[in-house]
PDB file of N, CA and C in Angstrom:
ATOM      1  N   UNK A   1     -22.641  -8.891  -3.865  1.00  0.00           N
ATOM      2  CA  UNK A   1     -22.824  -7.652  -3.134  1.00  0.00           C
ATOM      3  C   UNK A   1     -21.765  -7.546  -2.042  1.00  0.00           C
ATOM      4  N   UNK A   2     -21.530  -6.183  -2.104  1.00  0.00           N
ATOM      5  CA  UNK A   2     -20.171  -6.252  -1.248  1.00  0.00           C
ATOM      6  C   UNK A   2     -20.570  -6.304   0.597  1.00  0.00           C
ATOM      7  N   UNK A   3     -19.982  -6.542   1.416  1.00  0.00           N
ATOM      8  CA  UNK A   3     -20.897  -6.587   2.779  1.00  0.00           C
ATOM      9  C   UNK A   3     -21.157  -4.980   3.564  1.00  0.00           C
ATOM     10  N   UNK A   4     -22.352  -5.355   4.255  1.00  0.00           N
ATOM     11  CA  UNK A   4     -22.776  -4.201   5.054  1.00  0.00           C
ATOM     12  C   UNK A   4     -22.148  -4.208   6.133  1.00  0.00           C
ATOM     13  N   UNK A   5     -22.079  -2.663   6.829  1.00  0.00           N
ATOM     14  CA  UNK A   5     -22.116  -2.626   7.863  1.00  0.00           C
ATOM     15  C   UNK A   5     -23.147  -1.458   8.399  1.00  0.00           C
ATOM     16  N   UNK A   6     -23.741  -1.662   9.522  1.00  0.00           N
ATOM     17  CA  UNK A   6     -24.327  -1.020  10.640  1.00  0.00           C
ATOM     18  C   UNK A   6     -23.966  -0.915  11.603  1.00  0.00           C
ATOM     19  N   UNK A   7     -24.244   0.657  11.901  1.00  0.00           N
ATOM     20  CA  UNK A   7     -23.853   1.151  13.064  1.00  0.00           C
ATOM     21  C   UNK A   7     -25.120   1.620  14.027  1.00  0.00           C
ATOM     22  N   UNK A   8     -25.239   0.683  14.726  1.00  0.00           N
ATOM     23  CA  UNK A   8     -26.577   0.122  15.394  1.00  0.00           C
ATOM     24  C   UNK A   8     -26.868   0.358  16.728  1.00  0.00           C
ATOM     25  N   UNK A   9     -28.139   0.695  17.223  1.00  0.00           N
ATOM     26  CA  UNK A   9     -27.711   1.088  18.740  1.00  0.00           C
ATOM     27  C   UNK A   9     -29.631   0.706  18.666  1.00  0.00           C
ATOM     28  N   UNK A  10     -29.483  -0.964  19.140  1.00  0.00           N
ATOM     29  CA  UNK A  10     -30.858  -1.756  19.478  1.00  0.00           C
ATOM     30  C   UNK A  10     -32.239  -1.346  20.344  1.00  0.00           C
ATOM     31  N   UNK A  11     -32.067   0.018  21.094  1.00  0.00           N
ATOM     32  CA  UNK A  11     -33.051   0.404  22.111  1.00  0.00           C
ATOM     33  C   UNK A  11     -33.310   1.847  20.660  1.00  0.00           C
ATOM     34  N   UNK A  12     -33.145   1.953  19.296  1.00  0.00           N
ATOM     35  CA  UNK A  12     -33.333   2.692  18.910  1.00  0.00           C
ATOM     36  C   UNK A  12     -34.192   2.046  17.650  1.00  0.00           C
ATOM     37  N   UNK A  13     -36.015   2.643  17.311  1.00  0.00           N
ATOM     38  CA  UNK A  13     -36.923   2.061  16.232  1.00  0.00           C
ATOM     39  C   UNK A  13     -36.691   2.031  14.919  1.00  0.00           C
ATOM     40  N   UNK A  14     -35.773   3.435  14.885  1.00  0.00           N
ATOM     41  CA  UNK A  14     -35.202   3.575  13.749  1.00  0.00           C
ATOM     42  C   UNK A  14     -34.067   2.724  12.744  1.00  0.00           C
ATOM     43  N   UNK A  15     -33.472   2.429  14.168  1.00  0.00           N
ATOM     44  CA  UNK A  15     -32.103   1.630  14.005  1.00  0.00           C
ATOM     45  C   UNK A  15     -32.588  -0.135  13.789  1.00  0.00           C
ATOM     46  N   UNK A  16     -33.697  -0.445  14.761  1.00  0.00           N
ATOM     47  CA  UNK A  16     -34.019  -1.500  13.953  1.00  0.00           C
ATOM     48  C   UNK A  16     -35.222  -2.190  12.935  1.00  0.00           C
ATOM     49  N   UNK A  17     -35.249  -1.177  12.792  1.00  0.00           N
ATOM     50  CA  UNK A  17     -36.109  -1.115  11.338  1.00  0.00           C
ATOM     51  C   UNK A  17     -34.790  -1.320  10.053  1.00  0.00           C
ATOM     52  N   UNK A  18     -33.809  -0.574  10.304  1.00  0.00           N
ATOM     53  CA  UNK A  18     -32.826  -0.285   9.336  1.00  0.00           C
ATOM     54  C   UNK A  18     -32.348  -1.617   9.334  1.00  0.00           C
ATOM     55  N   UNK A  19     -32.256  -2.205  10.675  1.00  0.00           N
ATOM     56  CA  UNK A  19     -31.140  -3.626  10.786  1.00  0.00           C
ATOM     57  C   UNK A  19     -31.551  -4.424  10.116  1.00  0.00           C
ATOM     58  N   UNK A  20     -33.674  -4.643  10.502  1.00  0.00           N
ATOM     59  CA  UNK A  20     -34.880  -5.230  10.157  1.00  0.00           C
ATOM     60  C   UNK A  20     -34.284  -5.692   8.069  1.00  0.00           C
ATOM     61  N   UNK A  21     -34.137  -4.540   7.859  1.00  0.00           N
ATOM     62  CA  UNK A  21     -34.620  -4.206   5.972  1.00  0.00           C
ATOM     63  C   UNK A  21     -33.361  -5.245   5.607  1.00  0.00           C
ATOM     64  N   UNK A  22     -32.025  -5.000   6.226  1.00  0.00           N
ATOM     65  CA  UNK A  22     -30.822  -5.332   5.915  1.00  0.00           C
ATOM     66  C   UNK A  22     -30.988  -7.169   6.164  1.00  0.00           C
ATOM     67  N   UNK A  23     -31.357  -7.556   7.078  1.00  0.00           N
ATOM     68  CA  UNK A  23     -31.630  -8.517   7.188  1.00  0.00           C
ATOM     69  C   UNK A  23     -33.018  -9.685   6.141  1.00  0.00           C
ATOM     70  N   UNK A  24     -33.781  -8.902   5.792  1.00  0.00           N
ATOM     71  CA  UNK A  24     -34.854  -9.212   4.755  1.00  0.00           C
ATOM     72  C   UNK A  24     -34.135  -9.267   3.237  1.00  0.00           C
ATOM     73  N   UNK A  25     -33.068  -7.856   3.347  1.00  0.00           N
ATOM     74  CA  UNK A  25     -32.307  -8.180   2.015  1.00  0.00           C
ATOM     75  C   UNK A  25     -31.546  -9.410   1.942  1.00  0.00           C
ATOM     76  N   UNK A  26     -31.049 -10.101   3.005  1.00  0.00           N
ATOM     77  CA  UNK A  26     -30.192 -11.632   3.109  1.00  0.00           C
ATOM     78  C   UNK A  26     -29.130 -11.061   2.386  1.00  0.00           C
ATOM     79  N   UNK A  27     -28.542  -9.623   2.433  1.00  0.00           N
ATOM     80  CA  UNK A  27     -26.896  -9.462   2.424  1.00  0.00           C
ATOM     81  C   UNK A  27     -26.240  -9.748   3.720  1.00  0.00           C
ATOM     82  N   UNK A  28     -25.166  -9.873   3.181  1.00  0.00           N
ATOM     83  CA  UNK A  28     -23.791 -10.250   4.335  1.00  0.00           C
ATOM     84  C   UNK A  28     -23.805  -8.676   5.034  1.00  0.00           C
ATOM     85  N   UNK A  29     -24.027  -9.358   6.454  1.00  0.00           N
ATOM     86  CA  UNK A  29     -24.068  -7.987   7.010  1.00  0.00           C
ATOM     87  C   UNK A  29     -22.788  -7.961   8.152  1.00  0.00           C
ATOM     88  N   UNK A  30     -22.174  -6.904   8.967  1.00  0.00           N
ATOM     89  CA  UNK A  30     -21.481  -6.977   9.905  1.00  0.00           C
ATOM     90  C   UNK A  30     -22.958  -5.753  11.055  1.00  0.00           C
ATOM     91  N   UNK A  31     -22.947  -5.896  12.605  1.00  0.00           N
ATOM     92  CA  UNK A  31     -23.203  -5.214  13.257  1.00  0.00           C
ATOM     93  C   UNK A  31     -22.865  -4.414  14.303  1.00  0.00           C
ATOM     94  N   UNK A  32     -22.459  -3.458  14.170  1.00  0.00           N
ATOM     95  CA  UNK A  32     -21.576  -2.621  15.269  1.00  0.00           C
ATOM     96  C   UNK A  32     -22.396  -2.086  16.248  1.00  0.00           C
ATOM     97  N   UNK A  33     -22.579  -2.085  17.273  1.00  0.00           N
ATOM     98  CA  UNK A  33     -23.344  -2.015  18.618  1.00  0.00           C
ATOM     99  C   UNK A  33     -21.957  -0.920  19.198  1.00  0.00           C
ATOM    100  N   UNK A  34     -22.546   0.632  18.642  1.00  0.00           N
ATOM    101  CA  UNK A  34     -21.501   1.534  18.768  1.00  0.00           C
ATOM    102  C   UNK A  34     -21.622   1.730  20.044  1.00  0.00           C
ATOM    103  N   UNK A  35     -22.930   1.297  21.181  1.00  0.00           N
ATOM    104  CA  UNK A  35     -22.762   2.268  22.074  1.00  0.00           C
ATOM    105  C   UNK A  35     -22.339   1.247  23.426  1.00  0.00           C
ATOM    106  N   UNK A  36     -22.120   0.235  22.890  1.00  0.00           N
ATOM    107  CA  UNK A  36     -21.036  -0.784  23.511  1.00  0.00           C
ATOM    108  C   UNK A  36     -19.446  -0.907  23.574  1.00  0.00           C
ATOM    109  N   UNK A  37     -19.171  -0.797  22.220  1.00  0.00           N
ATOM    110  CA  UNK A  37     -18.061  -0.361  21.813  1.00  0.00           C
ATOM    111  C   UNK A  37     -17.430   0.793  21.041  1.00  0.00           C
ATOM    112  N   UNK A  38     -17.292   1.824  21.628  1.00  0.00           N
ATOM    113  CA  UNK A  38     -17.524   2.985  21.280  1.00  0.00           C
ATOM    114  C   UNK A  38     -16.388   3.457  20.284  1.00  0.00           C
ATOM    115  N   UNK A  39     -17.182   4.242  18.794  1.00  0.00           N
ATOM    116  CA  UNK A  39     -16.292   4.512  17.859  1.00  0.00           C
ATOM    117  C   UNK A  39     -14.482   4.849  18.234  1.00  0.00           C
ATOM    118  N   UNK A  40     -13.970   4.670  17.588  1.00  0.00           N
ATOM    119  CA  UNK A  40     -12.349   5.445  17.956  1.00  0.00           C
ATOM    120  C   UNK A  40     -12.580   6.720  17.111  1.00  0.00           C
ATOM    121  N   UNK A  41     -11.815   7.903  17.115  1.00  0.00           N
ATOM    122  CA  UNK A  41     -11.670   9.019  16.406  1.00  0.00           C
ATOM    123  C   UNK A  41     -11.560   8.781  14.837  1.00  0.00           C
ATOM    124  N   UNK A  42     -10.206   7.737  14.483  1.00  0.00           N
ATOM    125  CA  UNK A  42     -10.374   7.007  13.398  1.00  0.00           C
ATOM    126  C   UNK A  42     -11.653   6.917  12.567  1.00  0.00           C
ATOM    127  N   UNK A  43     -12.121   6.143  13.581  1.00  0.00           N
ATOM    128  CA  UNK A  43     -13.385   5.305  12.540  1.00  0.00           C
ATOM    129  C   UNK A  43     -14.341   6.597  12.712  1.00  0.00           C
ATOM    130  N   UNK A  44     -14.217   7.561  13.367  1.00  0.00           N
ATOM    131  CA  UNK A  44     -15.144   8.661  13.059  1.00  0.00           C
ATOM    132  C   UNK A  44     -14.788   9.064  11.640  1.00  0.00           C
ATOM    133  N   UNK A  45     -13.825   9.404  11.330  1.00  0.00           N
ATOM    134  CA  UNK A  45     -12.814  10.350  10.385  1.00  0.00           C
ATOM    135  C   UNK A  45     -13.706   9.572   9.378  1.00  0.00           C
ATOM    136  N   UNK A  46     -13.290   8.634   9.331  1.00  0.00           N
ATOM    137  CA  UNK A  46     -13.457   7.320   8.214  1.00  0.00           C
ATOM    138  C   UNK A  46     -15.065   7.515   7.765  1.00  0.00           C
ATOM    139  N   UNK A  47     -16.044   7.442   8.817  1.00  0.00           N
ATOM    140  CA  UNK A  47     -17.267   7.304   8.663  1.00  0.00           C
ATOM    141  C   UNK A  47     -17.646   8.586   8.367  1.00  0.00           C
ATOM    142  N   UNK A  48     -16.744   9.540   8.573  1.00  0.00           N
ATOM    143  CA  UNK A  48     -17.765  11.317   7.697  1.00  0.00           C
ATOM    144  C   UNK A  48     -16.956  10.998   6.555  1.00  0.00           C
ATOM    145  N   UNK A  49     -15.689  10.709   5.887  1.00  0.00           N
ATOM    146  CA  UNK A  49     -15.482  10.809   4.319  1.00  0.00           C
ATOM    147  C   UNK A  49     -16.512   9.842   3.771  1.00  0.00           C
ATOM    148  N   UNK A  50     -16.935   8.946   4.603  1.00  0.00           N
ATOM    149  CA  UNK A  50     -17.948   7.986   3.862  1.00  0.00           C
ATOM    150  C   UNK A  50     -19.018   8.202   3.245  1.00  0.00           C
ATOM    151  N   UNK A  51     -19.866   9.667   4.456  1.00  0.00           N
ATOM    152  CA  UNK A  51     -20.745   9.955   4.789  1.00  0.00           C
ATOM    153  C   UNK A  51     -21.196  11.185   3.684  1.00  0.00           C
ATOM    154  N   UNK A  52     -19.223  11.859   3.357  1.00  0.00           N
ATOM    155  CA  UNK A  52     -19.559  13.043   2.974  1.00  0.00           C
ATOM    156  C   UNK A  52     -20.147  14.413   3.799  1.00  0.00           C
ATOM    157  N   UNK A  53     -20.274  14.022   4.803  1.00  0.00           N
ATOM    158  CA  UNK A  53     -20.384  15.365   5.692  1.00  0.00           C
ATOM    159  C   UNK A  53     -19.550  15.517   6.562  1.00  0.00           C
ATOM    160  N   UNK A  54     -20.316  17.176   7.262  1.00  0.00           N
ATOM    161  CA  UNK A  54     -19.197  17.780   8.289  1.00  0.00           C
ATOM    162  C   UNK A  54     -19.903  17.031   9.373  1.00  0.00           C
ATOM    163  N   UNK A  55     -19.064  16.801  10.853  1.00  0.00           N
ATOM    164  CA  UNK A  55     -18.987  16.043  12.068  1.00  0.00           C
ATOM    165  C   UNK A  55     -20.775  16.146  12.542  1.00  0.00           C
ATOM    166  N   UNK A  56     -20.748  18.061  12.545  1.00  0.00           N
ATOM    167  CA  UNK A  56     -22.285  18.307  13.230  1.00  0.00           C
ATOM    168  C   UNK A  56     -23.653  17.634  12.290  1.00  0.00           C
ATOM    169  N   UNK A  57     -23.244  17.444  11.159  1.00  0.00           N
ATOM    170  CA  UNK A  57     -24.334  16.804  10.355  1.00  0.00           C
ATOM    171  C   UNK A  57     -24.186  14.840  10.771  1.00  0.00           C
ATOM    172  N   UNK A  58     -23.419  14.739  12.015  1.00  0.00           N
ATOM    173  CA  UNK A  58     -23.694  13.399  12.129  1.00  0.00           C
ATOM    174  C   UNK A  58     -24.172  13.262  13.622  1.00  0.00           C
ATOM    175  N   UNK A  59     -24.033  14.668  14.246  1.00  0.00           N
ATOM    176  CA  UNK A  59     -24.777  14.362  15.544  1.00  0.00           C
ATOM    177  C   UNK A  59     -26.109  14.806  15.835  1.00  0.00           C
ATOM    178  N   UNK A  60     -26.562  14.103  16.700  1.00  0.00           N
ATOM    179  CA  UNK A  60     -27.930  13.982  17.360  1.00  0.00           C
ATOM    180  C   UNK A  60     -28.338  15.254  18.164  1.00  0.00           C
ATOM    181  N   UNK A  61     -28.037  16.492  17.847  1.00  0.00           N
ATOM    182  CA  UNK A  61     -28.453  17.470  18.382  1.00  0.00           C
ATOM    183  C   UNK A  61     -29.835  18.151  19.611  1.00  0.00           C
ATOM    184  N   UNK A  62     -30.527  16.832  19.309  1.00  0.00           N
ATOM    185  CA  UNK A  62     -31.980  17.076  20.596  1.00  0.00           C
ATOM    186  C   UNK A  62     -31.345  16.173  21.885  1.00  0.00           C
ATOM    187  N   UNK A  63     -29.670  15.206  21.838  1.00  0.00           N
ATOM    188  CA  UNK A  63     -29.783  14.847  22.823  1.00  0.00           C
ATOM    189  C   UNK A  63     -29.028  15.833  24.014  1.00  0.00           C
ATOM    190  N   UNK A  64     -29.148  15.465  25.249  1.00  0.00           N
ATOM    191  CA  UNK A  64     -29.427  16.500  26.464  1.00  0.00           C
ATOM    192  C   UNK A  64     -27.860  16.767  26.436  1.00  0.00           C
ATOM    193  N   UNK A  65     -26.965  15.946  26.293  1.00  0.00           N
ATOM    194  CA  UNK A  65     -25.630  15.936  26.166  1.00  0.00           C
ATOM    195  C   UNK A  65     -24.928  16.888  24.963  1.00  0.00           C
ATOM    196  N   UNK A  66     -25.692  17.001  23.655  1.00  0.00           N
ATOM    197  CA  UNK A  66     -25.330  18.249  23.303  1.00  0.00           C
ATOM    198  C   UNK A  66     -25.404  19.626  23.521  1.00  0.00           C
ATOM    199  N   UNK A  67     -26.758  19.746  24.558  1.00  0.00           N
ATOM    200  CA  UNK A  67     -26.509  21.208  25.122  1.00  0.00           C
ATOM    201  C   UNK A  67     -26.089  20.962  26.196  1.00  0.00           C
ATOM    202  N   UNK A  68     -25.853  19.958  26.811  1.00  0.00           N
ATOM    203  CA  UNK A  68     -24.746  20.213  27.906  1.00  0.00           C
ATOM    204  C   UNK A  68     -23.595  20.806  27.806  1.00  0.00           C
ATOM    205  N   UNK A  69     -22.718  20.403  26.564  1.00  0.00           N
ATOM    206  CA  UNK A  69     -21.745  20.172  26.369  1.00  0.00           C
ATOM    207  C   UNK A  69     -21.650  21.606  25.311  1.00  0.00           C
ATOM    208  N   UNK A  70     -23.024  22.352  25.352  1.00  0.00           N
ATOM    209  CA  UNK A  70     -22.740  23.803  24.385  1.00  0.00           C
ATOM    210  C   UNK A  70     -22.199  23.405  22.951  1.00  0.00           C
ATOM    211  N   UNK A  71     -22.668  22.269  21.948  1.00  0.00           N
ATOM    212  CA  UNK A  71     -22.126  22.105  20.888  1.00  0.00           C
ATOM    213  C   UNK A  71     -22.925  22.698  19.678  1.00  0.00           C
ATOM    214  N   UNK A  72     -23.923  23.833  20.151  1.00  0.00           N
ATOM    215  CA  UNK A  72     -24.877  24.268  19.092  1.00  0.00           C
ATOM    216  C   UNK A  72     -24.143  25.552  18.636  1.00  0.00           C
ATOM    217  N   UNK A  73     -23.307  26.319  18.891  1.00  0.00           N
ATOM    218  CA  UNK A  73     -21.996  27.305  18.001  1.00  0.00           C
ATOM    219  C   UNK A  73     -20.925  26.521  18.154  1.00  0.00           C
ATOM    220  N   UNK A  74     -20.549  25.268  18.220  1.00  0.00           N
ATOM    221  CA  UNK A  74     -19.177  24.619  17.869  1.00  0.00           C
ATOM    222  C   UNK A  74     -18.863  24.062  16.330  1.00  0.00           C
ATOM    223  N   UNK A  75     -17.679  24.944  15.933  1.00  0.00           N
ATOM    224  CA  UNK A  75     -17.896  24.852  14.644  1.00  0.00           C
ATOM    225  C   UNK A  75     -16.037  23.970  14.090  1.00  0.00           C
ATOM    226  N   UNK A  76     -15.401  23.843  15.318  1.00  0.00           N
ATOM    227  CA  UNK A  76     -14.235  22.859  15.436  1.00  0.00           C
ATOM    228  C   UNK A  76     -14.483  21.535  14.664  1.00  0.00           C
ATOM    229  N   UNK A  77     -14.185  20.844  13.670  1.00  0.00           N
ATOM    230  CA  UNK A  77     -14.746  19.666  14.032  1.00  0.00           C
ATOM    231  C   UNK A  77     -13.784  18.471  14.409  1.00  0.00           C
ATOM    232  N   UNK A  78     -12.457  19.058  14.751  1.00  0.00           N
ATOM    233  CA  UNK A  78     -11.747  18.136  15.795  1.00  0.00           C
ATOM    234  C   UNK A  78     -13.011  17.741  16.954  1.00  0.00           C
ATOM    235  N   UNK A  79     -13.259  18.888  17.593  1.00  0.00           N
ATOM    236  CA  UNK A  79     -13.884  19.234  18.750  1.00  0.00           C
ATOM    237  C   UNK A  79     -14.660  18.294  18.857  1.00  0.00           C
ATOM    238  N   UNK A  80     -15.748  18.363  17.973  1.00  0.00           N
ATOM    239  CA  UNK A  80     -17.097  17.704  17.692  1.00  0.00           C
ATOM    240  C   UNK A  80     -17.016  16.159  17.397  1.00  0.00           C
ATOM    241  N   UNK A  81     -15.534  15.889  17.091  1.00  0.00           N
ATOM    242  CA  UNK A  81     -15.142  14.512  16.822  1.00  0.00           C
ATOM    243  C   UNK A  81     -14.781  13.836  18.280  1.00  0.00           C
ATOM    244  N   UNK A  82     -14.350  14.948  18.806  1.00  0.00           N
ATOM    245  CA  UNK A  82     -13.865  14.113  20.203  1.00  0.00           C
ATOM    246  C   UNK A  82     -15.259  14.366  21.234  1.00  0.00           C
ATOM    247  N   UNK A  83     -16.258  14.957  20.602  1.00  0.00           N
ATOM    248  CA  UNK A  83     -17.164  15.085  21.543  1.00  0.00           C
ATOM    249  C   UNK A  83     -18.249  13.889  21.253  1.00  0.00           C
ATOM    250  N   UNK A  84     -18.170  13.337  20.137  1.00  0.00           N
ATOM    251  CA  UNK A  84     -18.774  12.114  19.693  1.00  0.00           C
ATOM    252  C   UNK A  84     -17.908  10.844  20.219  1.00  0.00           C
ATOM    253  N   UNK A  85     -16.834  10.666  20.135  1.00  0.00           N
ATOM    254  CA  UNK A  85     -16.275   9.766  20.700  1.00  0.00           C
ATOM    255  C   UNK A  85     -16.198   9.569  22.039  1.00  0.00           C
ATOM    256  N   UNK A  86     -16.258  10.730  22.923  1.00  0.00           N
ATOM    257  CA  UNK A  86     -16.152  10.507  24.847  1.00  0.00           C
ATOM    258  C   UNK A  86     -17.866  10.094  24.806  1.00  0.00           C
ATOM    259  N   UNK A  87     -19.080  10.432  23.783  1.00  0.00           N
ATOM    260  CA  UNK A  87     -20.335  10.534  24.637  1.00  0.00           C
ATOM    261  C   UNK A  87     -21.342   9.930  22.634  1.00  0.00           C
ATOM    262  N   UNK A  88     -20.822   8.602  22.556  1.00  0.00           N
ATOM    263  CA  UNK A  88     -21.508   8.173  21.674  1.00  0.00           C
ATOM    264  C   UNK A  88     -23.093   8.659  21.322  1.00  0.00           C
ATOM    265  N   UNK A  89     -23.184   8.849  22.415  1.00  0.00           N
ATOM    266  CA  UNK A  89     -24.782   9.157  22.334  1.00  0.00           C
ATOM    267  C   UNK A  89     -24.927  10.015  21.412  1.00  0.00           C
ATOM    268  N   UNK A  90     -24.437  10.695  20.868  1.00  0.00           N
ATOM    269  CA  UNK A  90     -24.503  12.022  19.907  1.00  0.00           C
ATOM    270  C   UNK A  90     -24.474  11.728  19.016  1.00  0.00           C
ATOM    271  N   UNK A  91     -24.116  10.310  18.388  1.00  0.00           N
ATOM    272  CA  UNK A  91     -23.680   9.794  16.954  1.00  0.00           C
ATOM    273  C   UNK A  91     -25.490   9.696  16.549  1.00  0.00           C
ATOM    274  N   UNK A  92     -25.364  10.157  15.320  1.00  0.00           N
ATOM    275  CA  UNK A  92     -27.251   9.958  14.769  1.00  0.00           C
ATOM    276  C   UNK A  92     -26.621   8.264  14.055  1.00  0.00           C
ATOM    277  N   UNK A  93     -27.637   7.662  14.237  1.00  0.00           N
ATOM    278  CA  UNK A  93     -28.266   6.027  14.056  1.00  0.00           C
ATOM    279  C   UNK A  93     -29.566   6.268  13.072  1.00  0.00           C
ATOM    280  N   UNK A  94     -29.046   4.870  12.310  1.00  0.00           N
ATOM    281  CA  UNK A  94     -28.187   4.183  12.186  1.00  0.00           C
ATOM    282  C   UNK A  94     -27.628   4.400  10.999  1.00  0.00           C
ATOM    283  N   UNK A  95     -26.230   3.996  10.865  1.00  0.00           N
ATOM    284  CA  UNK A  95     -25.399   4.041   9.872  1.00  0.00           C
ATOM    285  C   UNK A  95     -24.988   3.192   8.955  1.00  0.00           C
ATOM    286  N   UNK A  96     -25.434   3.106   7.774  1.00  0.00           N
ATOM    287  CA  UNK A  96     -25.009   1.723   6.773  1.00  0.00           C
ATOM    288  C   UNK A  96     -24.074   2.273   5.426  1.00  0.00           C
ATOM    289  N   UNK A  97     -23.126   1.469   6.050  1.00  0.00           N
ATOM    290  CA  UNK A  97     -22.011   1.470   5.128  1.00  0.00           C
ATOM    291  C   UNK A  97     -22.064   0.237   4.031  1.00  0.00           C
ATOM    292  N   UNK A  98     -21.441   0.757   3.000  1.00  0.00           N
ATOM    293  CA  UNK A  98     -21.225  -0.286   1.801  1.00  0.00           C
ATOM    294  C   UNK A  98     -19.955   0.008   0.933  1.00  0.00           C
ATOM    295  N   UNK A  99     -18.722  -0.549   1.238  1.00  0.00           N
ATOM    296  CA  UNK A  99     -17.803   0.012   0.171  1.00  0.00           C
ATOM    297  C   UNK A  99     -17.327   1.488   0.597  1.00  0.00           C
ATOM    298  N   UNK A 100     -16.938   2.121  -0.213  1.00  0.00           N
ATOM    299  CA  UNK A 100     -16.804   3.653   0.456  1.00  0.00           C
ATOM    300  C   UNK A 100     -17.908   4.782   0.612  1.00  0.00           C
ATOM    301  N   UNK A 101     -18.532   4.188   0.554  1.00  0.00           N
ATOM    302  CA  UNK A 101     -19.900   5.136   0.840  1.00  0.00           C
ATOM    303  C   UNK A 101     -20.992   4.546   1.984  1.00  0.00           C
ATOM    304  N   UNK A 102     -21.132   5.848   2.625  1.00  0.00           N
ATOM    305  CA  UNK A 102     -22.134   5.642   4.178  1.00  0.00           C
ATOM    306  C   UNK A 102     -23.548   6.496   3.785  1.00  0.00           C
ATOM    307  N   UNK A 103     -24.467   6.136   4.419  1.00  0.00           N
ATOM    308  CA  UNK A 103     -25.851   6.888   4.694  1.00  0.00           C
ATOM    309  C   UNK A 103     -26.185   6.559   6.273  1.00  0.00           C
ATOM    310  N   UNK A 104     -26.877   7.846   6.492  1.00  0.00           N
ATOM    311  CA  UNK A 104     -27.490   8.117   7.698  1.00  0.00           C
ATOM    312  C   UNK A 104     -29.011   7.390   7.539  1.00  0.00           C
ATOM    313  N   UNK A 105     -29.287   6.421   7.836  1.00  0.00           N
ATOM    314  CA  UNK A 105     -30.400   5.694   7.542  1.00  0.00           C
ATOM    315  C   UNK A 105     -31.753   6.107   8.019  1.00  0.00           C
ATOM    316  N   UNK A 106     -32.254   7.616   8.006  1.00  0.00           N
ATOM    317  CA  UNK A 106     -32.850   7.947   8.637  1.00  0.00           C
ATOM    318  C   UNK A 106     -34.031   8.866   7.510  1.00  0.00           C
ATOM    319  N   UNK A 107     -34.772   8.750   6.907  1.00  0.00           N
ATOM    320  CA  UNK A 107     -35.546   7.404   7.309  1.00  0.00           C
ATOM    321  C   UNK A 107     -35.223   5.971   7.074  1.00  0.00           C
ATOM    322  N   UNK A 108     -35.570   4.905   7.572  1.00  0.00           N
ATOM    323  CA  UNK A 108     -34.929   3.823   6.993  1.00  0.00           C
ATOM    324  C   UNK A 108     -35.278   3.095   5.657  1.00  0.00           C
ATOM    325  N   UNK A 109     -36.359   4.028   5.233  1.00  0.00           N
ATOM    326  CA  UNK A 109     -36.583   3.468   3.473  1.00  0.00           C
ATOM    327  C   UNK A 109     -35.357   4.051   2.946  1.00  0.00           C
ATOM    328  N   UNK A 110     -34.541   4.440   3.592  1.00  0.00           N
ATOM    329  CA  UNK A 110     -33.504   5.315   2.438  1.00  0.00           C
ATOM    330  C   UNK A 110     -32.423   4.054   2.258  1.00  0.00           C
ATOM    331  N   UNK A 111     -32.825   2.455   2.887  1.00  0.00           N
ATOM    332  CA  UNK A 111     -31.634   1.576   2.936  1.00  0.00           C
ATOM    333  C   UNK A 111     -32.145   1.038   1.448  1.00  0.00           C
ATOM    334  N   UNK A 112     -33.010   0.851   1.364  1.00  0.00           N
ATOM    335  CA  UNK A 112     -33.978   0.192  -0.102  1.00  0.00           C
ATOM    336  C   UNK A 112     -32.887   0.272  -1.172  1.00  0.00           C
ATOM    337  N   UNK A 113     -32.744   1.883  -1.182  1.00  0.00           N
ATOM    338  CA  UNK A 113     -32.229   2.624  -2.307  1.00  0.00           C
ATOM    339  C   UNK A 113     -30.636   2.483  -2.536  1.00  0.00           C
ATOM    340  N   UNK A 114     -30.351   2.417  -1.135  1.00  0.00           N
ATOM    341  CA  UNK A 114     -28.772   2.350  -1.053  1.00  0.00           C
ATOM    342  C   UNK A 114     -27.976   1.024  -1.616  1.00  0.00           C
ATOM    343  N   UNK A 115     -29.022  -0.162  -0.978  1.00  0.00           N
ATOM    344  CA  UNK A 115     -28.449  -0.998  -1.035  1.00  0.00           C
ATOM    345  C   UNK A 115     -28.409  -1.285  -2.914  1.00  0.00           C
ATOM    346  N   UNK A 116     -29.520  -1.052  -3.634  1.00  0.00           N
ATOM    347  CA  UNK A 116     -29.396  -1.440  -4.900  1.00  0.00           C
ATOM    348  C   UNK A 116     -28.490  -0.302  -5.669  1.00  0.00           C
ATOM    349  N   UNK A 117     -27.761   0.776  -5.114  1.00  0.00           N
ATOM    350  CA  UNK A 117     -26.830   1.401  -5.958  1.00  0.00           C
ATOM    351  C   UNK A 117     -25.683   1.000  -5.229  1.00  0.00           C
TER     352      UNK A 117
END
């Protein structure tokens, strides 16, 4: 099996439930603690072709920082890329990558599925 990665942010139930499953599977995992070390633009780019979606389908829209920041008619997604990268918080958790393909692990039974395709 090729190795995981997660994009993990530990004060989140969702996120470790997801870490939880990955770890029960005993694959080779890597853990990215995004909101420590915060994505580059790059690895944004990288993680929506993964993902297959547009920028706003990867942010967290109920947090207070997206209507701060008026990103509910922003339809740029330079914009929305650099607005995820200055304020991680916006990135939706957690993220498991495998190979060239990502899922938004939300719910986290959706890792079950991922991991065996």
């Amino acid at each position: 099996m090729k190795k995981i990665a997660i994009w993990h942010n530990p004060k989140c139930s969702k996120s470790r439930e997801a870490l939880g499953m990955l770890e029960q599977s005993g694959c080779d995992k890597e853990v990215f603690k995004y909101l420590e070390i915060p994505l580059t633009e790059e690895t944004l780019k990288e993680l929506l072709g993964k993902l297959g979606c547009h920028a706003k389908e990867m942010m967290r829209t109920k947090e207070d920082i997206y209507k701060e920041l008026d990103l509910k008619n922003e339809t740029n997604e330079e914009k929305l890329i650099e607005a995820m990268v200055e304020h991680p918080k916006l990135i939706e958790r957690p993220i498991i990558v495998k190979g060239d393909k990502a899922i938004i692990a939300r719910p986290p039974s959706l890792v079950e599925n991922f991991l065996k395709n």
